[in-house]
Protein backbone atom coordinates (compact mmCIF):
# COMPACT_ATOMS: atom_id res chain seq x y z
CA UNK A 1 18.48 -8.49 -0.53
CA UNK A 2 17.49 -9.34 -4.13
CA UNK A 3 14.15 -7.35 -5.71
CA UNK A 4 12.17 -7.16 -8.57
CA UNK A 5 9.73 -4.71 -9.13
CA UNK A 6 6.73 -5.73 -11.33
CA UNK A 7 4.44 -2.34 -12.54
CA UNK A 8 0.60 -3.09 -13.24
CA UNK A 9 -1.90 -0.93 -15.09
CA UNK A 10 -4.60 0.43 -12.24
CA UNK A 11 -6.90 3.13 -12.87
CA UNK A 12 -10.01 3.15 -10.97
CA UNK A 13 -13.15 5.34 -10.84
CA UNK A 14 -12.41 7.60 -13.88
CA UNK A 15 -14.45 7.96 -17.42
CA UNK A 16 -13.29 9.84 -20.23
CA UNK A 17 -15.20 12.57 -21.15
CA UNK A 18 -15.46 15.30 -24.28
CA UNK A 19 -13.27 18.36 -24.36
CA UNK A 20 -15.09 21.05 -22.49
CA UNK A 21 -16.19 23.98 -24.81
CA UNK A 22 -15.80 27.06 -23.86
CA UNK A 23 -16.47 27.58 -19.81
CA UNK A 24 -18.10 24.14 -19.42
CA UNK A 25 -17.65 22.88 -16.08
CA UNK A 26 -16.61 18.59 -15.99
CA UNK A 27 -19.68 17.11 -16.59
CA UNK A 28 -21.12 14.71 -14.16
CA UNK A 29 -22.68 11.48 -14.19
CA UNK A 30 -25.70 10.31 -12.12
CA UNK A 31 -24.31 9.67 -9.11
CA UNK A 32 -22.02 13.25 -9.61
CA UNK A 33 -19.09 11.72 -10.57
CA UNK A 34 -16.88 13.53 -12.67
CA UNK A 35 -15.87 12.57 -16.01
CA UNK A 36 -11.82 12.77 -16.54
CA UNK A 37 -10.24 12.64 -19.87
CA UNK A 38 -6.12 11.65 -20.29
CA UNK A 39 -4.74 14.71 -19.82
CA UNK A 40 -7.01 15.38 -16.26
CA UNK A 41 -5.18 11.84 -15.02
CA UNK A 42 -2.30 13.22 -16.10
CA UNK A 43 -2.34 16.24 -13.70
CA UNK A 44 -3.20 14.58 -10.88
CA UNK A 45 -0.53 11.86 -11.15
CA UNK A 46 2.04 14.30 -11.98
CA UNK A 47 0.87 17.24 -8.96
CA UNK A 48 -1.39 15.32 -6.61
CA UNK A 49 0.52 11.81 -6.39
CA UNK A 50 3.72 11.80 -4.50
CA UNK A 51 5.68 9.04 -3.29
CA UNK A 52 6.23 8.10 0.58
CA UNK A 53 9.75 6.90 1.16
CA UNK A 54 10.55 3.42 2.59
CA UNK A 55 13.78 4.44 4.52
CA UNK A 56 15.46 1.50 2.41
CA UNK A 57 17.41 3.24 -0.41
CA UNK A 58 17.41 0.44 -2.91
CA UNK A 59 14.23 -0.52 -2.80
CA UNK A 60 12.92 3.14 -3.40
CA UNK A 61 15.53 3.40 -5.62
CA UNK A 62 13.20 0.36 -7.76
CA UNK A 63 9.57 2.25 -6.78
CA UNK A 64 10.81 5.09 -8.44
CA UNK A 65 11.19 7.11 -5.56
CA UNK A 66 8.46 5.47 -2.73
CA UNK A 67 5.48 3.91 -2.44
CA UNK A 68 3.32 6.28 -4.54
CA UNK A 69 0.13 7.45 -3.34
CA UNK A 70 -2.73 6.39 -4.70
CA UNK A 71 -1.59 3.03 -5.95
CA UNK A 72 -1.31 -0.50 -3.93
CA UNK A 73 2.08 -1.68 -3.77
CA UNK A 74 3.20 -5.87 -3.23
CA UNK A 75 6.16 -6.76 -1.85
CA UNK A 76 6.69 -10.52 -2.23
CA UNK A 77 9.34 -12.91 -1.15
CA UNK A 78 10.54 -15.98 0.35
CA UNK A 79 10.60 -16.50 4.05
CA UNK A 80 13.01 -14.21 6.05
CA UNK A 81 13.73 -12.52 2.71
CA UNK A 82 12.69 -8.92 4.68
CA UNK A 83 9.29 -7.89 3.90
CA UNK A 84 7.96 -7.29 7.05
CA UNK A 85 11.82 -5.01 7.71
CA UNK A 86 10.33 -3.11 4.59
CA UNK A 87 6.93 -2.77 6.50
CA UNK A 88 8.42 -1.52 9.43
CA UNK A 89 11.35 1.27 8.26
CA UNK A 90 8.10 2.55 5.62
CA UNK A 91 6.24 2.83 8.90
CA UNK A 92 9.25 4.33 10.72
CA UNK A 93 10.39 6.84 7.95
CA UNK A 94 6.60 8.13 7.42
CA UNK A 95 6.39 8.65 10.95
CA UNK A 96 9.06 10.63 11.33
CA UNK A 97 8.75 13.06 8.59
CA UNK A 98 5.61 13.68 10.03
CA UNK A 99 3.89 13.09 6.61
CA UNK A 100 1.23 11.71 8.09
CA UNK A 101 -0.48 8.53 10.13
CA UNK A 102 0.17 5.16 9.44
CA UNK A 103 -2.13 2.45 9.75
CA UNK A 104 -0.38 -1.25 10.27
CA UNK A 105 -2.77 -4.40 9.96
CA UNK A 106 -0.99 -7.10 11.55
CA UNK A 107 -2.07 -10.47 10.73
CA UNK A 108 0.35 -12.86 11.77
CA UNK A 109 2.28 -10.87 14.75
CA UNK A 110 5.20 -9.38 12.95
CA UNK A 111 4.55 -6.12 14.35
CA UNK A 112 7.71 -5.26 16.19
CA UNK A 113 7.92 -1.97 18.60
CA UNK A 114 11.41 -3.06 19.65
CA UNK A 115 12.30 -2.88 15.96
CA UNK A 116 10.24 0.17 15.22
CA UNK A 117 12.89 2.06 17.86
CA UNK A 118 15.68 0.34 16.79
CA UNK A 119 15.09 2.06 13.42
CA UNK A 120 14.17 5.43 14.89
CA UNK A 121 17.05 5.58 16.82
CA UNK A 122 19.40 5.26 14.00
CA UNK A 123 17.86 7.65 12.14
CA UNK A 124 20.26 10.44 10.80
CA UNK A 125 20.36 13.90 13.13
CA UNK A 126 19.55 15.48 9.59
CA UNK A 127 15.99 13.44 9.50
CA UNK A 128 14.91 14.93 12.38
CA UNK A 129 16.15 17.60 14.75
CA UNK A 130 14.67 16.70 18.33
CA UNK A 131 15.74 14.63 21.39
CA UNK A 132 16.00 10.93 20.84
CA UNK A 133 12.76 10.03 23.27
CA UNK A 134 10.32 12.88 21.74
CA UNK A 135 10.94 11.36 18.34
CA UNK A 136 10.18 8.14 19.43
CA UNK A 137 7.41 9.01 21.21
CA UNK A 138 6.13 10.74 18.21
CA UNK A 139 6.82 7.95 15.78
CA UNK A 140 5.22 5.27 17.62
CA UNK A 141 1.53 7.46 18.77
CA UNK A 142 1.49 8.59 14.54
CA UNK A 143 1.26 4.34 13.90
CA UNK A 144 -1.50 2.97 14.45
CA UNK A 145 -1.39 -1.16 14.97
CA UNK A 146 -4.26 -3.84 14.51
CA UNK A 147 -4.60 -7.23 14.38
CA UNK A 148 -6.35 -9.12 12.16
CA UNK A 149 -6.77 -12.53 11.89
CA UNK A 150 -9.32 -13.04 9.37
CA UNK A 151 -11.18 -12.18 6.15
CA UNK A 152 -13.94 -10.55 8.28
CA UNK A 153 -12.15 -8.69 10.58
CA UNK A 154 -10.21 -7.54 7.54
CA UNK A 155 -13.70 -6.30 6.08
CA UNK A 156 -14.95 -4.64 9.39
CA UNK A 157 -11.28 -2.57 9.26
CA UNK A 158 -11.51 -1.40 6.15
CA UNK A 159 -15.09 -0.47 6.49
CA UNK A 160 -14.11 1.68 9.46
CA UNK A 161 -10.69 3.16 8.03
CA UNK A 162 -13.13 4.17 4.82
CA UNK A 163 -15.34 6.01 7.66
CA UNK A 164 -12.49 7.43 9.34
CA UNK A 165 -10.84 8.79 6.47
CA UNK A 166 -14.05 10.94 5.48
CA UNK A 167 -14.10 11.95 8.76
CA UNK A 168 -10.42 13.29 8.67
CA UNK A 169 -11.13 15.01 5.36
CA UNK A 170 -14.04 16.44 6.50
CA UNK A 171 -12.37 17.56 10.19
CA UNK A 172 -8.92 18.43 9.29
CA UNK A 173 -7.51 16.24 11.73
CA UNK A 174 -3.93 14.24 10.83
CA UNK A 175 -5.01 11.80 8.06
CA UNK A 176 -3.48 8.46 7.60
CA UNK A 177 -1.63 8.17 4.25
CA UNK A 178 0.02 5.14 4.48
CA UNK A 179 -1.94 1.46 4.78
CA UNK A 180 0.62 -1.60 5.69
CA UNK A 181 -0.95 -5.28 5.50
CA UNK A 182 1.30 -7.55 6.44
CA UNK A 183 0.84 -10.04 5.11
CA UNK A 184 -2.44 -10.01 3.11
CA UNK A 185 -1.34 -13.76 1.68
CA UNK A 186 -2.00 -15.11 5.55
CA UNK A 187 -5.55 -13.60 5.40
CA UNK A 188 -6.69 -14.75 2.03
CA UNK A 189 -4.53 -17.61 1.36
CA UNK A 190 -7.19 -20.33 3.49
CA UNK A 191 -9.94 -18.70 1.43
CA UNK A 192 -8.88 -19.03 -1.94
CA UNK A 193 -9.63 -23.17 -2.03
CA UNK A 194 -12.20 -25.84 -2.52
CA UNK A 195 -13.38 -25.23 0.91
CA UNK A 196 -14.89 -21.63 0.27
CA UNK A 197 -16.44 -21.22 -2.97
CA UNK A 198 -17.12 -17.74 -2.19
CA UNK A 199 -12.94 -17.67 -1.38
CA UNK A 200 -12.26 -15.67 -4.44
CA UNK A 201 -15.14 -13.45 -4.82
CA UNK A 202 -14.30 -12.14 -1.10
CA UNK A 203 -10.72 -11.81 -2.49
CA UNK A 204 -11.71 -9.56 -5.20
CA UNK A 205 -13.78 -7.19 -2.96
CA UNK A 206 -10.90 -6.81 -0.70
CA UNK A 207 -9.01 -5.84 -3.66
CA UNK A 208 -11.27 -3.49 -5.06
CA UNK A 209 -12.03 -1.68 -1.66
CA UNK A 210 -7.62 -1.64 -1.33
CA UNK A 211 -7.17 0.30 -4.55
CA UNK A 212 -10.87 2.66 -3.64
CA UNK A 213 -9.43 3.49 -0.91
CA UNK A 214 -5.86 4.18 -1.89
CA UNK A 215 -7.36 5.79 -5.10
CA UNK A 216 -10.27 7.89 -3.33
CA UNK A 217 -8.22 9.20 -0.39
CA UNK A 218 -4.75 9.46 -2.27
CA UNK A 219 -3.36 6.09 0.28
CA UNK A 220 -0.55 4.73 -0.35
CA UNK A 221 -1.44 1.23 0.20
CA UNK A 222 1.72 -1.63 0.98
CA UNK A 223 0.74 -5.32 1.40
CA UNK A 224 3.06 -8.24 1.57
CA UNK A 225 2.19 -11.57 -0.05
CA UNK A 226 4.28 -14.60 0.84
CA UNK A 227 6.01 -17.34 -2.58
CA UNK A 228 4.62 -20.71 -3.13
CA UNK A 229 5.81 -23.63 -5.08
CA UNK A 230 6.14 -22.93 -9.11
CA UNK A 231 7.39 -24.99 -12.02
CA UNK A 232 10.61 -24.51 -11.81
CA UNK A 233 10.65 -21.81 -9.03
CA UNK A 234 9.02 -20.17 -6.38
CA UNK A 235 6.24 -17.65 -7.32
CA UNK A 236 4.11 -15.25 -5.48
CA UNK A 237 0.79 -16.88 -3.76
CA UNK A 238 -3.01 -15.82 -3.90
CA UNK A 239 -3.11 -17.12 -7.97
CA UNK A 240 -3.84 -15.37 -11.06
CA UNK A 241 -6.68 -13.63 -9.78
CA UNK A 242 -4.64 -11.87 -7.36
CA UNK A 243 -1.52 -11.21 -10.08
CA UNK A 244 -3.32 -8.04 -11.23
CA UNK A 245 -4.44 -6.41 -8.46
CA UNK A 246 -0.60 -4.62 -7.36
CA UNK A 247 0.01 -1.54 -9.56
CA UNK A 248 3.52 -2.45 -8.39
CA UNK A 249 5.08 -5.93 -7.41
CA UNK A 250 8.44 -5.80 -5.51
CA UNK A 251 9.92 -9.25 -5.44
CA UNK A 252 13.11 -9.51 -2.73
CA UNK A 253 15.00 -12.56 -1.55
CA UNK A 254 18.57 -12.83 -0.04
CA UNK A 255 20.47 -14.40 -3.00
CA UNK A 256 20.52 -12.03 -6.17
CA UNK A 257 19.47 -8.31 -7.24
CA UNK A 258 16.83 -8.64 -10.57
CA UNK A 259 14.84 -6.04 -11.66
CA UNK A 260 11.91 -6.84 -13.97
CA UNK A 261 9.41 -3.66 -15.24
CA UNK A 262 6.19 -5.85 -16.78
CA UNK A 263 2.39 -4.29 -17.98
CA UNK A 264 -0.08 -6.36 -16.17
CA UNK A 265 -3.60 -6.05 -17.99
């Protein structure tokens, strides 16, 4: 399985700010959002942002170590190049090292439970010290599957997950940390035409309120966007609009190994 991993500027929500003097606390804005500076994004991506693993040694190997929290991750390819066997071992691996609850939008049926256990039961006795059946049984109630079949119902998910994940903040309760869409591409592919003029403004928001939510709740957010015709070669869909939006683009397929580190602005 060939990748390429693709790394794209993404901060969101911050302001730079003065040095403090003296005891001064951050200052805030109207709305009471803090003003951060370098060195206070620095911190928190160094001791607040860690990295979920994938299960997949190579490609965390090319993340870096994981899918990092905080940051929207792409994972692009040709058909039957294994994006959706990415999807489900990230699910799988989360699960099981109890790091916290996934949350698996499913919009075009790829969600497997057959191959969910599959890759639990081949875990290594070293991942996780129980009986066979209680770690299944724990790995599949800790991911939680939806379909979605459209830009709205896409919408009305996210606006719930958002009210869900104050919730578990607020509650204590087992928050999710990991967001799979697979695949986004099949969602907002028929939008972004001719057909819907408001196709890529709808896009857009369901980028922005990916990376709030990733950024806001310290997510790790995975989507998987299918290739379409290029000059000269295959490229990833949803356009240059959409090229941006990944802080990181992982591009597999079954014939070669490339890895390519580019600054998207």
């Amino acid at each position: 399985m060939a990748m390429a991993a693709t790394s794209a500027s993404g901060g969101a929500g911050c302001f730079p700010r003065p040095p403090p003097s003296g005891g001064e606390e951050k200052k805030q804005d109207e709305e009471g959002q803090c003003f951060l500076d370098g060195m206070d994004l620095l911190k928190d991506a160094t001791e607040n942002k860690r990295f979920l693993p994938t299960g997949l040694q190579g490609v965390d190997a090319l993340l870096g170590g994981g899918l990092r929290q905080g940051q929207l991750t792409e994972i692009t390819g040709q058909s039957s190049s294994g994006k959706t066997q990415v999807c489900l071992c990230s699910a799988s691996h989360v699960a099981a090292r109890q790091l916290g609850v996934v949350m698996y939008l499913d919009t075009s049926n790829s969600f497997s439970p057959s191959r969910i256990a599959r890759i639990v039961d081949g875990f290594p006795i070293s991942l996780v010290r129980e009986p066979k059946n209680v770690r299944l049984e724990r790995v599949m109630s800790s991911i939680i599957c939806k379909s979605v079949f459209d830009i709205f119902d896409l919408f009305e998910v996210l606006h719930q997950l958002e009210l869900s994940l104050k919730s578990k903040v607020n509650n204590g309760g087992n928050k999710i940390c990991l967001l799979i869409i697979d695949s986004i591409s099949s969602i907002l592919a028929p939008i972004n035409g001719g057909k819907y003029p408001r196709g890529r403004s709808m896009m857009i928001s369901v980028a922005m309120i990916l990376k709030k939510l990733a950024y806001e709740h310290n997510l790790s957010v995975l989507v998987t966007n299918h290739m379409v015709a290029g000059n000269g070669a295959p490229k990833p869909a949803l356009g240059e609009s959409w090229k941006t939006v990944p802080h990181v683009r992982l591009v597999i397929s079954r014939e070669r190994v490339m890895l390519t580190i580019d600054v998207l602005h």
